[in-house]
PDB file of N, CA and C in Angstrom:
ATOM      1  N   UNK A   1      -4.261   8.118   6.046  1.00  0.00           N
ATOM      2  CA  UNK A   1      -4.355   8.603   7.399  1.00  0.00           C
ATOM      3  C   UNK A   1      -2.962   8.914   7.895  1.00  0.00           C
ATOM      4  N   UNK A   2      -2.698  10.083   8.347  1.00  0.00           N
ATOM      5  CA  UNK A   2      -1.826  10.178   8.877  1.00  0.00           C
ATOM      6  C   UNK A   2      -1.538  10.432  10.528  1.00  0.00           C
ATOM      7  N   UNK A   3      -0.862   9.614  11.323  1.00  0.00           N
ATOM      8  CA  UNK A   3      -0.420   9.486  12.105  1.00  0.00           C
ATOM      9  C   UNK A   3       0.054  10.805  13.297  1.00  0.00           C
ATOM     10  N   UNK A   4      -0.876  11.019  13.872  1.00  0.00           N
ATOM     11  CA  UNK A   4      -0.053  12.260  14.415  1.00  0.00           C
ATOM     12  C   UNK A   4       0.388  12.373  16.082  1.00  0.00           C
ATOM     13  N   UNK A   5      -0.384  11.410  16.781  1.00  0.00           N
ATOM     14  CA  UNK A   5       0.177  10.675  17.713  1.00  0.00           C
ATOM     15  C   UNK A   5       0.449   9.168  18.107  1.00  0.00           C
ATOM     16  N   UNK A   6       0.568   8.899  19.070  1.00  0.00           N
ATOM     17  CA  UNK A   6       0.427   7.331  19.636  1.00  0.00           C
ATOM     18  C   UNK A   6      -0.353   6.603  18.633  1.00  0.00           C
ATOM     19  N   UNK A   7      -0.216   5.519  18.143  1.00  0.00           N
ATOM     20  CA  UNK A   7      -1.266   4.450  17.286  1.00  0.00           C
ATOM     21  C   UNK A   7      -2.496   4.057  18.667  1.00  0.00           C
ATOM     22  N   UNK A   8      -2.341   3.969  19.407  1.00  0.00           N
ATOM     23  CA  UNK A   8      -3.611   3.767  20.768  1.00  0.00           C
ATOM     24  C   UNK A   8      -4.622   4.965  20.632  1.00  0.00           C
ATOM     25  N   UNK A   9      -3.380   6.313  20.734  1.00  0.00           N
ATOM     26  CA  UNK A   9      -4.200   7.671  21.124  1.00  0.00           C
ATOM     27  C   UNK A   9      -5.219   7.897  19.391  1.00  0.00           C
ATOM     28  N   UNK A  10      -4.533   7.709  18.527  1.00  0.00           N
ATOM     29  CA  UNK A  10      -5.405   7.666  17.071  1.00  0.00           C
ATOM     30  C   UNK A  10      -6.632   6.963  17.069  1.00  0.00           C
ATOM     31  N   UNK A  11      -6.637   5.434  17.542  1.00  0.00           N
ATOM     32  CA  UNK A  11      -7.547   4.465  17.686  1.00  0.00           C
ATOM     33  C   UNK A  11      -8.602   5.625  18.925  1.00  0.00           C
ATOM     34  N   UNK A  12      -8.113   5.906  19.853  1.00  0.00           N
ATOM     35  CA  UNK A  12      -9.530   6.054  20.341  1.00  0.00           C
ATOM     36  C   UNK A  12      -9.800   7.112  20.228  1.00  0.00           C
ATOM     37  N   UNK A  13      -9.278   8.253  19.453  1.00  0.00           N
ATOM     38  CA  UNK A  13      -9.598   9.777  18.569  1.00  0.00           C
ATOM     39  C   UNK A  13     -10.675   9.289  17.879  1.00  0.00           C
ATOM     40  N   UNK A  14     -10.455   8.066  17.146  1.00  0.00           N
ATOM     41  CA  UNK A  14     -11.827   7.506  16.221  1.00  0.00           C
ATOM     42  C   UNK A  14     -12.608   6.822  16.583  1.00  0.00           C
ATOM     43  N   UNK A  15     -12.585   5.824  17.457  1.00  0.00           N
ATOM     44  CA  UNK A  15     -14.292   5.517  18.267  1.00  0.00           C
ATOM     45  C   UNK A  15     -14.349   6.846  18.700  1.00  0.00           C
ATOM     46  N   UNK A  16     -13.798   7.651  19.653  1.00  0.00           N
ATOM     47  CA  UNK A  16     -14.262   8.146  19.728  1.00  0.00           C
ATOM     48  C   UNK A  16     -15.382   9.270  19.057  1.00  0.00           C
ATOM     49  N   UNK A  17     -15.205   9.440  18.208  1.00  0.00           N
ATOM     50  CA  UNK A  17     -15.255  10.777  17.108  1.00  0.00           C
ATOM     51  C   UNK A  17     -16.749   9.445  16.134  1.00  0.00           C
ATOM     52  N   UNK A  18     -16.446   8.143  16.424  1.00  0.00           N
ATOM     53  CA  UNK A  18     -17.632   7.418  15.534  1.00  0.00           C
ATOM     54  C   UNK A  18     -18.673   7.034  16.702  1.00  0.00           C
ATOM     55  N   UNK A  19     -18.617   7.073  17.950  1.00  0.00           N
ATOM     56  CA  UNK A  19     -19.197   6.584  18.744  1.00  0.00           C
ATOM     57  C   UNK A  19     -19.950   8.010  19.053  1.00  0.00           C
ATOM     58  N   UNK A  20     -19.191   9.041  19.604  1.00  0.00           N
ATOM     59  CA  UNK A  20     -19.770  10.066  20.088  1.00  0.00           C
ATOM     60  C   UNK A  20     -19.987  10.137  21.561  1.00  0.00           C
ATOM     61  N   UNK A  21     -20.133  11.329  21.932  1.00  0.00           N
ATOM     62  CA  UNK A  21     -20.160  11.049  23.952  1.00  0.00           C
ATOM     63  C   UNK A  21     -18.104  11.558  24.211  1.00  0.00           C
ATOM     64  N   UNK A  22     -18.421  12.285  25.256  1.00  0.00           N
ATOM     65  CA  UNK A  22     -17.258  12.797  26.242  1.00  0.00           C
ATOM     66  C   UNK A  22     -16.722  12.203  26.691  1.00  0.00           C
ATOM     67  N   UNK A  23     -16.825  10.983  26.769  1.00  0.00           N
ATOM     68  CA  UNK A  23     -16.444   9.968  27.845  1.00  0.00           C
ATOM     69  C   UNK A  23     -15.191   9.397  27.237  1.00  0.00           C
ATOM     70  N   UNK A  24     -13.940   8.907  28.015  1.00  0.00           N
ATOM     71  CA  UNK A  24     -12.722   8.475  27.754  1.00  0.00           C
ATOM     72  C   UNK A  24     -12.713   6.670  28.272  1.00  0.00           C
ATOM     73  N   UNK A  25     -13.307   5.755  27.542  1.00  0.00           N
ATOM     74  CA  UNK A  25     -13.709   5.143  27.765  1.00  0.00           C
ATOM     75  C   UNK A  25     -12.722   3.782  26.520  1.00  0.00           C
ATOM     76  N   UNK A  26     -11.272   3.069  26.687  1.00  0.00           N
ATOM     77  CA  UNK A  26     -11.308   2.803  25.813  1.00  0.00           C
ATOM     78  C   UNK A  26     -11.975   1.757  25.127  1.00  0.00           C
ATOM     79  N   UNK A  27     -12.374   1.747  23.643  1.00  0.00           N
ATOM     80  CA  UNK A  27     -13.059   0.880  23.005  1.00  0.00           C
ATOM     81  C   UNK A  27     -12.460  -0.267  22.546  1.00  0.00           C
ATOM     82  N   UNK A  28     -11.256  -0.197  21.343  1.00  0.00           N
ATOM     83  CA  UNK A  28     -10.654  -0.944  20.541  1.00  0.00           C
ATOM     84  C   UNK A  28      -8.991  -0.899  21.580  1.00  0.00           C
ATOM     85  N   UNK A  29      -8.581  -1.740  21.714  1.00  0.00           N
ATOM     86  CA  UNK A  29      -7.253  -1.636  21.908  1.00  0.00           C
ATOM     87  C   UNK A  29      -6.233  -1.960  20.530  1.00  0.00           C
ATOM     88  N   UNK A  30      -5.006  -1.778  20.457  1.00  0.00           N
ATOM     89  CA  UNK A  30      -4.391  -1.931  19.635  1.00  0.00           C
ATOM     90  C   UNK A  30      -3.772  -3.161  18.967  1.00  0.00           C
ATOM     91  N   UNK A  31      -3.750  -3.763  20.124  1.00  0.00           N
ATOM     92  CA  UNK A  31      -3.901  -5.395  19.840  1.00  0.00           C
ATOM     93  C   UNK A  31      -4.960  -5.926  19.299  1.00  0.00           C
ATOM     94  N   UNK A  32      -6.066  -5.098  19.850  1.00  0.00           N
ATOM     95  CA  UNK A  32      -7.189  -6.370  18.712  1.00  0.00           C
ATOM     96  C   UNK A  32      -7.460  -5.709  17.085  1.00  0.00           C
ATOM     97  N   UNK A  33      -6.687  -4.294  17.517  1.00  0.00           N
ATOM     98  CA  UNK A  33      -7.046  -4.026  15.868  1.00  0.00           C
ATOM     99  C   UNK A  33      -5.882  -4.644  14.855  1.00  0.00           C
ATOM    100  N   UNK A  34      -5.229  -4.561  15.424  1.00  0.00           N
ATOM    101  CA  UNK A  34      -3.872  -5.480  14.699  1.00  0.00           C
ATOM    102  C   UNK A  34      -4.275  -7.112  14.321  1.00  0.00           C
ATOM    103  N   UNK A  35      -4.921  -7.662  15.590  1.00  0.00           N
ATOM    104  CA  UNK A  35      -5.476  -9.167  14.844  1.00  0.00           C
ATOM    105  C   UNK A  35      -6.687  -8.964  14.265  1.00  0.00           C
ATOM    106  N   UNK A  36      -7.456  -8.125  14.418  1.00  0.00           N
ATOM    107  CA  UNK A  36      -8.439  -7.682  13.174  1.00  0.00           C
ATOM    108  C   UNK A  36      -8.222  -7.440  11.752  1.00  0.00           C
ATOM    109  N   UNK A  37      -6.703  -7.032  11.648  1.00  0.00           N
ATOM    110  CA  UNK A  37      -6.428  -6.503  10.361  1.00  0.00           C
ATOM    111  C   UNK A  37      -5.557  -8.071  10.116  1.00  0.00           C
ATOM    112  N   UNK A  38      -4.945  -8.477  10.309  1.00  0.00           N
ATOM    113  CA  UNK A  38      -4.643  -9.814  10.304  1.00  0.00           C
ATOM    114  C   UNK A  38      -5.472 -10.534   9.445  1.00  0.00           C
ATOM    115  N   UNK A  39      -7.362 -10.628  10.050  1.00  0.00           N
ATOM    116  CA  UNK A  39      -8.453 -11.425   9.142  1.00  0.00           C
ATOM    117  C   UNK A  39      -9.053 -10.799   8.300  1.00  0.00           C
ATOM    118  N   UNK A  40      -8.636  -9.655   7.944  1.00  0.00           N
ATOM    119  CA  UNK A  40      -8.901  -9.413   6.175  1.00  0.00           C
ATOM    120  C   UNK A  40      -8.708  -9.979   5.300  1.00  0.00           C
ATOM    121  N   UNK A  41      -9.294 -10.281   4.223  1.00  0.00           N
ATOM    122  CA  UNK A  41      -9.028 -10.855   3.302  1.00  0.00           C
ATOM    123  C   UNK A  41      -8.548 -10.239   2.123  1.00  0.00           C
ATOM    124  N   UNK A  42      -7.451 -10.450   1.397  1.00  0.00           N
ATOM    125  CA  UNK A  42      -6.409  -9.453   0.638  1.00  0.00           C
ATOM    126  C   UNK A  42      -7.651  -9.147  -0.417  1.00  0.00           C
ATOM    127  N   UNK A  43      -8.476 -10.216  -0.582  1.00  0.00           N
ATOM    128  CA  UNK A  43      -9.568 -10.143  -1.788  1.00  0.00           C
ATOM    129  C   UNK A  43     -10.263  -8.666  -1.892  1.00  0.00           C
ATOM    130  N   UNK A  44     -11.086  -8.446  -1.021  1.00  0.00           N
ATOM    131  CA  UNK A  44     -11.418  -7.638  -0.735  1.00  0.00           C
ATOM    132  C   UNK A  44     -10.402  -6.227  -0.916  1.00  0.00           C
ATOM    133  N   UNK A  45      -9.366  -6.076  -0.704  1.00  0.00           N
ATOM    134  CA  UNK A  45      -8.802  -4.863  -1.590  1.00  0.00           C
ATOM    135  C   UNK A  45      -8.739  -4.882  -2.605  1.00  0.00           C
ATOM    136  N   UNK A  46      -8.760  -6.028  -3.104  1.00  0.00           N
ATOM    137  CA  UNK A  46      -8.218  -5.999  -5.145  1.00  0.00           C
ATOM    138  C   UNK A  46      -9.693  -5.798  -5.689  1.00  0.00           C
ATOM    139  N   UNK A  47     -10.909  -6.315  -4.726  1.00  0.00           N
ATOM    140  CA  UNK A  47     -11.855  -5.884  -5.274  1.00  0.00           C
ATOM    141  C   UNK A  47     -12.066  -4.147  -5.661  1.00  0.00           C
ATOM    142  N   UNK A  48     -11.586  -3.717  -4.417  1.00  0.00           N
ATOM    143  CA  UNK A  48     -12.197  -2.109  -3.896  1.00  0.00           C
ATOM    144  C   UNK A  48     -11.098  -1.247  -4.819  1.00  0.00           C
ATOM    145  N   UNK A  49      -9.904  -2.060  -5.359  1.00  0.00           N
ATOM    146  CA  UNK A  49      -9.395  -1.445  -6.224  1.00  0.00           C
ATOM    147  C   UNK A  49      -9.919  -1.333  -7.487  1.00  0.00           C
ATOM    148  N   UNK A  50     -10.397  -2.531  -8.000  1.00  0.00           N
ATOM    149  CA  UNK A  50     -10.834  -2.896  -9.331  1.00  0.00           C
ATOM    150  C   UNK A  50     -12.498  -1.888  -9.794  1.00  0.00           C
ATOM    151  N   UNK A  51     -13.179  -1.553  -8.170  1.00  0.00           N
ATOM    152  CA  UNK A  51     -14.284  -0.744  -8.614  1.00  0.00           C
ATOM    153  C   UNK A  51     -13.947   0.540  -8.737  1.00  0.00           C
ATOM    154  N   UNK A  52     -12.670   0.804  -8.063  1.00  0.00           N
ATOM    155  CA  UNK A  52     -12.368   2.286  -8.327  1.00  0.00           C
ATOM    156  C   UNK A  52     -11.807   2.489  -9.599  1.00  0.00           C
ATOM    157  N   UNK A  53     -11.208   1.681 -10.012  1.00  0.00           N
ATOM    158  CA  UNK A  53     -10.408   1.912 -11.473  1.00  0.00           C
ATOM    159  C   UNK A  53     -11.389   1.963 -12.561  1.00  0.00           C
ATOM    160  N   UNK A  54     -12.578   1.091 -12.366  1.00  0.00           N
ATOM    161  CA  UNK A  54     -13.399   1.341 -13.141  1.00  0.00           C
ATOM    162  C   UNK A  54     -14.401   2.117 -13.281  1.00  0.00           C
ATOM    163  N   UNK A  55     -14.697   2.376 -12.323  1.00  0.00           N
ATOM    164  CA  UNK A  55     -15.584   3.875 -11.866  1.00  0.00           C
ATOM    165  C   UNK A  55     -14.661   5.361 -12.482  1.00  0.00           C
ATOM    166  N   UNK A  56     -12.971   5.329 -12.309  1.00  0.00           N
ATOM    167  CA  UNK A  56     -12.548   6.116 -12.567  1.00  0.00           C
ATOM    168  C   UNK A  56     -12.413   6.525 -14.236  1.00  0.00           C
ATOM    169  N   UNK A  57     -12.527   4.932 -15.230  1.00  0.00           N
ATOM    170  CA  UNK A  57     -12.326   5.248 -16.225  1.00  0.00           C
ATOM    171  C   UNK A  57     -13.700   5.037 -17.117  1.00  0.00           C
ATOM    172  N   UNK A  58     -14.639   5.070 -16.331  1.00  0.00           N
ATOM    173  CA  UNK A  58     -15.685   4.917 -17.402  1.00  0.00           C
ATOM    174  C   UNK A  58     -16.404   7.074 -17.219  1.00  0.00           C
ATOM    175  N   UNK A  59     -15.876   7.341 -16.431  1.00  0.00           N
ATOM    176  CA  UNK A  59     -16.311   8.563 -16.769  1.00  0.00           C
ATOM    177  C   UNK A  59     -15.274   9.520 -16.953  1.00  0.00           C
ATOM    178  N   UNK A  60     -14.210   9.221 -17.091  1.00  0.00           N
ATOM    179  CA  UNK A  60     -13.114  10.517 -17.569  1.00  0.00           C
ATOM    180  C   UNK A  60     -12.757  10.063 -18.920  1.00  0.00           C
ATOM    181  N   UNK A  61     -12.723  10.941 -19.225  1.00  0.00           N
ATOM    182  CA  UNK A  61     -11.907  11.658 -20.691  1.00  0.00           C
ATOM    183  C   UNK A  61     -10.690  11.433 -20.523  1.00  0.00           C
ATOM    184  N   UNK A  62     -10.182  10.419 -21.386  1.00  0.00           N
ATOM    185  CA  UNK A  62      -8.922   9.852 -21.991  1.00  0.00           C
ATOM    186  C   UNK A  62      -8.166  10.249 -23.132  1.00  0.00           C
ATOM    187  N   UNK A  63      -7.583  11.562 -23.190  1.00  0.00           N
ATOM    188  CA  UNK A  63      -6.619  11.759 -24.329  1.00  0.00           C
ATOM    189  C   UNK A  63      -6.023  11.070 -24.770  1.00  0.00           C
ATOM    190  N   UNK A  64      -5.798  10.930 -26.152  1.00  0.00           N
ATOM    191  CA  UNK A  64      -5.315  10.174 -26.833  1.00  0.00           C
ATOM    192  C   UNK A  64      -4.674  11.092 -27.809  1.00  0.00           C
ATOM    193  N   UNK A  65      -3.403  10.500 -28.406  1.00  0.00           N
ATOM    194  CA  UNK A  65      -2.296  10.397 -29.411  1.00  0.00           C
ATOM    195  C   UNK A  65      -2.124   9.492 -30.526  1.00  0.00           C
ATOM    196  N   UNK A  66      -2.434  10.256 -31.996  1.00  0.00           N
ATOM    197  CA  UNK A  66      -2.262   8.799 -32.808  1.00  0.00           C
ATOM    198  C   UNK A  66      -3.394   7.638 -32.105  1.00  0.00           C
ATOM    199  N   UNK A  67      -4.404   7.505 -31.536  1.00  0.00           N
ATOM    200  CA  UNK A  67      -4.966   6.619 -30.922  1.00  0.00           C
ATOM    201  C   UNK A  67      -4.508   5.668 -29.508  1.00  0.00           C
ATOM    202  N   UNK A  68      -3.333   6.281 -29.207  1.00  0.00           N
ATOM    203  CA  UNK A  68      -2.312   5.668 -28.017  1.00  0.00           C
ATOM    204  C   UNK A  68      -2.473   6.989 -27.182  1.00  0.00           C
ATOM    205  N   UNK A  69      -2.570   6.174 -25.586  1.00  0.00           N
ATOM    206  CA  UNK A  69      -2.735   6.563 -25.006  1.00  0.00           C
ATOM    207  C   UNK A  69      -1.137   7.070 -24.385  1.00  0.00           C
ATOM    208  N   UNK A  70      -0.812   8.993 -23.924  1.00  0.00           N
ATOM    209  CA  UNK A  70       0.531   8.766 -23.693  1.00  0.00           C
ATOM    210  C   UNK A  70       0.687   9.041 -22.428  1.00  0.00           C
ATOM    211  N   UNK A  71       1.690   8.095 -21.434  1.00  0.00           N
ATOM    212  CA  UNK A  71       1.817   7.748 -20.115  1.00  0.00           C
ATOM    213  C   UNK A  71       3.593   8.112 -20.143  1.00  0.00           C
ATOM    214  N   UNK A  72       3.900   9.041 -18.852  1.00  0.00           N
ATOM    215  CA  UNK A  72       4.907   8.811 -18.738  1.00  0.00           C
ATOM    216  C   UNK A  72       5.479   8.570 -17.143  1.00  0.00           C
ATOM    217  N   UNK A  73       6.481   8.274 -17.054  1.00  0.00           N
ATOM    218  CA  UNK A  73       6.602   6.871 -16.082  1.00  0.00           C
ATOM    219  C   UNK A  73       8.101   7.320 -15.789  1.00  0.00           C
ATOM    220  N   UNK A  74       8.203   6.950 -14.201  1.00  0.00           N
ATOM    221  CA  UNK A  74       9.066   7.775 -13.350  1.00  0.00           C
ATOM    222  C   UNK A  74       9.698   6.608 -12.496  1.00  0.00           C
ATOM    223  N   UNK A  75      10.602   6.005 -12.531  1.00  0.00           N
ATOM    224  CA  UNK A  75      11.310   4.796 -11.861  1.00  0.00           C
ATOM    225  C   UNK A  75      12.251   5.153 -11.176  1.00  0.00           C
ATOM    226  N   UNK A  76      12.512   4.764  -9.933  1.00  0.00           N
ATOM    227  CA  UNK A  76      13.411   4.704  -9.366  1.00  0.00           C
ATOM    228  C   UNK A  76      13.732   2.910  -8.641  1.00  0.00           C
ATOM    229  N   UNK A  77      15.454   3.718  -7.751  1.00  0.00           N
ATOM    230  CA  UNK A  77      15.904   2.499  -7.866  1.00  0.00           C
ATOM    231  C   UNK A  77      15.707   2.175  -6.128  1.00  0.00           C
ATOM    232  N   UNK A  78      15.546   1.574  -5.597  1.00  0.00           N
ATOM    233  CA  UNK A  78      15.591   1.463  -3.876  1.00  0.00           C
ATOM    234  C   UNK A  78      16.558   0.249  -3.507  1.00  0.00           C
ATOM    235  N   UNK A  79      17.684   0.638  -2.572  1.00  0.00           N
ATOM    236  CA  UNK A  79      18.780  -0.448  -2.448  1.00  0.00           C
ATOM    237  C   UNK A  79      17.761  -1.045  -0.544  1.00  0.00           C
ATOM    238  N   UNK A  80      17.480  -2.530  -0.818  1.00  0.00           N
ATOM    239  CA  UNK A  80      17.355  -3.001   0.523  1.00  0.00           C
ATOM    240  C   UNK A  80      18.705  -3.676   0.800  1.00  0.00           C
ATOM    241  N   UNK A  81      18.343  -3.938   2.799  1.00  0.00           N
ATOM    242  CA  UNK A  81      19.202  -4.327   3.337  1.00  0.00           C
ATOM    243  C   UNK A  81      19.448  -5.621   3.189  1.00  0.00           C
ATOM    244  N   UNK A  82      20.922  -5.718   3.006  1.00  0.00           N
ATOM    245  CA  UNK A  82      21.139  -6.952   3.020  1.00  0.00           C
ATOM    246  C   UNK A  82      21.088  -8.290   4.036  1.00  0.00           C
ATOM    247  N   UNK A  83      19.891  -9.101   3.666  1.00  0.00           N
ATOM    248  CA  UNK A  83      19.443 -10.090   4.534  1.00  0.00           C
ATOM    249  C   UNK A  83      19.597 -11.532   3.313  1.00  0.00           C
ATOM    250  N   UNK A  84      19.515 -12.522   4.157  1.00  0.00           N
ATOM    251  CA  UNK A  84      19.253 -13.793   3.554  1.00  0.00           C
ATOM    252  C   UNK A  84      17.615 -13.883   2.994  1.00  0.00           C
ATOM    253  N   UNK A  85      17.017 -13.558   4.495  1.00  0.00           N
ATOM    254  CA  UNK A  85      15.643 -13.586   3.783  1.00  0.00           C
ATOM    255  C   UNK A  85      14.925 -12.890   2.857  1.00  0.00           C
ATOM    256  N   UNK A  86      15.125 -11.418   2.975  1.00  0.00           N
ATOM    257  CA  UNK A  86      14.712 -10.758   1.444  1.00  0.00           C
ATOM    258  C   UNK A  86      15.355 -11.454   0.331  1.00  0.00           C
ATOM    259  N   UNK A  87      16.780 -11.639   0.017  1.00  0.00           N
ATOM    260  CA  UNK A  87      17.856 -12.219  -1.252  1.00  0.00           C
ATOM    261  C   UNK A  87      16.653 -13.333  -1.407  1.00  0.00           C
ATOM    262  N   UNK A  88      16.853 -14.400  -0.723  1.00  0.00           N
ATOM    263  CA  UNK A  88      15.955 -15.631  -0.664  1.00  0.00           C
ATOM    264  C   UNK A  88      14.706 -15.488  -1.797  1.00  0.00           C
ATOM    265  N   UNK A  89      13.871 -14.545  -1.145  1.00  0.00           N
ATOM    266  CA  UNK A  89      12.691 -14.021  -1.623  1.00  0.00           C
ATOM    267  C   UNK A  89      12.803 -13.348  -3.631  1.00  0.00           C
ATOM    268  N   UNK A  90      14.103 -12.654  -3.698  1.00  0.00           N
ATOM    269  CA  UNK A  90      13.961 -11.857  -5.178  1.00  0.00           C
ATOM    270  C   UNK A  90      15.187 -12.360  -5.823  1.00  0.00           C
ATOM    271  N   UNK A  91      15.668 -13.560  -5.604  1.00  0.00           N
ATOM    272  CA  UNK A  91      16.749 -13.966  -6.857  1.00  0.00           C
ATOM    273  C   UNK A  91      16.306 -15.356  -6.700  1.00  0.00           C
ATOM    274  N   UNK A  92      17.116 -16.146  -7.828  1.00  0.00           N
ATOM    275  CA  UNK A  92      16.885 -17.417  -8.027  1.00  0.00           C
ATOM    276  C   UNK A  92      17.536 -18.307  -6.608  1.00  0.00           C
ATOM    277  N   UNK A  93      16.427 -19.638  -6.730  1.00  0.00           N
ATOM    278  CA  UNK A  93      17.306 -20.102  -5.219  1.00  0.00           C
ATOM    279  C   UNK A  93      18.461 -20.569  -5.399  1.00  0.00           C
ATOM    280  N   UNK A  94      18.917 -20.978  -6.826  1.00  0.00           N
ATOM    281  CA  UNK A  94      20.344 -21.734  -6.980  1.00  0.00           C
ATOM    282  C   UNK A  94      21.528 -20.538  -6.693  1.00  0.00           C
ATOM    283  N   UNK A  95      21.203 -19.564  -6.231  1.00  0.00           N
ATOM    284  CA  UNK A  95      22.702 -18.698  -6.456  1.00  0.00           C
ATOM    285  C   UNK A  95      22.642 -18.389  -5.064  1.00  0.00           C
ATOM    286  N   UNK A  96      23.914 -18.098  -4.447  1.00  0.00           N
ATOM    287  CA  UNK A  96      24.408 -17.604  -2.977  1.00  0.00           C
ATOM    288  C   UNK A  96      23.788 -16.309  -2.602  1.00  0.00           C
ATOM    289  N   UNK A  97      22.321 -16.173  -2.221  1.00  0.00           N
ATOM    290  CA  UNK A  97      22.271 -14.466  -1.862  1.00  0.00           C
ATOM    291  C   UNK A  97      23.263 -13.498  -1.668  1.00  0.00           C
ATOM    292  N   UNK A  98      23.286 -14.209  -0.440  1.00  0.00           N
ATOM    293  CA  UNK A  98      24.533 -13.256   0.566  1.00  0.00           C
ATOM    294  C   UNK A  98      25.754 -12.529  -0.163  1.00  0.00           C
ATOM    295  N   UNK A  99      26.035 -13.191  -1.493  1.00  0.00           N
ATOM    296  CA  UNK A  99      27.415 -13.109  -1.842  1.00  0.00           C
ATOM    297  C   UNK A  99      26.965 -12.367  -3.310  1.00  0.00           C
ATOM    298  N   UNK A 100      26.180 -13.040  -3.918  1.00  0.00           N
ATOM    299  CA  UNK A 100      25.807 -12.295  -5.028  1.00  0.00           C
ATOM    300  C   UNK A 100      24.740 -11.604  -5.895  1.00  0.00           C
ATOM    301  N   UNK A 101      24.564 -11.278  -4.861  1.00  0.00           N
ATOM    302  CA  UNK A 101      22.796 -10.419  -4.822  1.00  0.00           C
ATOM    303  C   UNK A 101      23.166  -8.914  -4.258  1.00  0.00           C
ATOM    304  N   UNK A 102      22.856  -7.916  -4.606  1.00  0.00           N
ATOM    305  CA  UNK A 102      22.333  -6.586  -3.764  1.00  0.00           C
ATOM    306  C   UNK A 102      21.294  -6.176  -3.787  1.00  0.00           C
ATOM    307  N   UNK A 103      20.111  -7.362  -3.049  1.00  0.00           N
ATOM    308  CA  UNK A 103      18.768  -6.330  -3.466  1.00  0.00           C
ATOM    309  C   UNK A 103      18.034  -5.021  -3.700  1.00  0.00           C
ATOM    310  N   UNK A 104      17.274  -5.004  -3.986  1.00  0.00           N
ATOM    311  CA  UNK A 104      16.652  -3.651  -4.735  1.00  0.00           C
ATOM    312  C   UNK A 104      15.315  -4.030  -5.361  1.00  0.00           C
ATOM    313  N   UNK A 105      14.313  -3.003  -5.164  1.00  0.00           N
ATOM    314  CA  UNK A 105      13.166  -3.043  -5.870  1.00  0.00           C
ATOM    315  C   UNK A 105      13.256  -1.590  -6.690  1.00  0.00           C
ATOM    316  N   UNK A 106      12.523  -1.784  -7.537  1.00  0.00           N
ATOM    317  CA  UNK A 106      12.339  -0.886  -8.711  1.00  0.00           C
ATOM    318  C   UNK A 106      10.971  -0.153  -8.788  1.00  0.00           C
ATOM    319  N   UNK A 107      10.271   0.766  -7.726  1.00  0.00           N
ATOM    320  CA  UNK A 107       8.871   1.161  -7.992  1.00  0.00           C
ATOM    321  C   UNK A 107       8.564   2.156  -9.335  1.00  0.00           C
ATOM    322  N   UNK A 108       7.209   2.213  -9.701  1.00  0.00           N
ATOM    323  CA  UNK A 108       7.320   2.709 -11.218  1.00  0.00           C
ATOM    324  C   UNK A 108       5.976   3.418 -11.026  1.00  0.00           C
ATOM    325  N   UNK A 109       5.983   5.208 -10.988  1.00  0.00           N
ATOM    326  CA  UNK A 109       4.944   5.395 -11.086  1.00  0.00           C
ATOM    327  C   UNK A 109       4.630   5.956 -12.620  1.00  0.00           C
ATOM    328  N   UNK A 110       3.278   6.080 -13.064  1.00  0.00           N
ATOM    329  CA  UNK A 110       2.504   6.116 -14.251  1.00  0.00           C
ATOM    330  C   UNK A 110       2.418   7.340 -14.353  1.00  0.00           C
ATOM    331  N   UNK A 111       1.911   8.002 -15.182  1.00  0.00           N
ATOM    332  CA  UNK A 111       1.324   9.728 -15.077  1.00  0.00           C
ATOM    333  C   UNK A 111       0.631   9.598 -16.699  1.00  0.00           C
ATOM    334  N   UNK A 112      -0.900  10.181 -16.179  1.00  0.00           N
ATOM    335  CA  UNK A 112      -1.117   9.848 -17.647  1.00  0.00           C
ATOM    336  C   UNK A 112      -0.677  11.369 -18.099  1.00  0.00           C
ATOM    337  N   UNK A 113      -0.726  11.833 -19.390  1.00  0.00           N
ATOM    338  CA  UNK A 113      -0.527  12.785 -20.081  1.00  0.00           C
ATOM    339  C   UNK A 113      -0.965  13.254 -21.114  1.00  0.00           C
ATOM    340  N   UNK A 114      -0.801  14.788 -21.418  1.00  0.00           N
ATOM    341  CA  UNK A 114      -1.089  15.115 -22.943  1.00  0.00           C
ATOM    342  C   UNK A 114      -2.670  15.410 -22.520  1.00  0.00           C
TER     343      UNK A 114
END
């Protein structure tokens, strides 16, 4: 979804648009959708991932190489800001963040191929 005004004015573009009726009436405020999304349960995505992945690969056609499947894969490097609490979070706790850490995550996308 992309964002094209206010996060309020979006929210009631869509009751509106699911509810139906002219009326400017708001439904959801933005606060309760925020503690709504709060009581999700992470489960529930890894599920909705796990049926799509498998839905996706039981009916496509998988090229293959030599019997290997060939994937090629695109990494980059992302420098975060330097905080205690990220460092904290992605190096060991025995070493000084602050001093000898430059965090960074490494995202890696897939591409199948061939």
């Amino acid at each position: 979804m992309l964002l094209r005004s206010s996060y309020q004015r979006e929210i009631d573009r869509f009751c509106k648009e699911i509810i139906g009726g002219d009326y400017d009436i708001r439904q959801v405020s933005k606060s309760a959708l925020s503690q709504a999304r709060k009581k999700l349960n992470p489960w529930a995505f890894q599920r909705l991932n796990e049926v799509a992945v498998e839905s996706f690969y039981e009916g496509a056609e998988i090229n293959v190489w030599r019997e290997m499947r060939v994937l090629a894969v695109d990494g980059s490097r992302l420098r975060l800001p330097q905080s205690e609490d990220i460092a904290m979070n992605l190096v060991n706790q025995d070493l000084d963040p602050m001093q000898t850490v430059k965090p960074a995550l490494r995202p890696v996308h897939y591409y199948m191929t061939y």
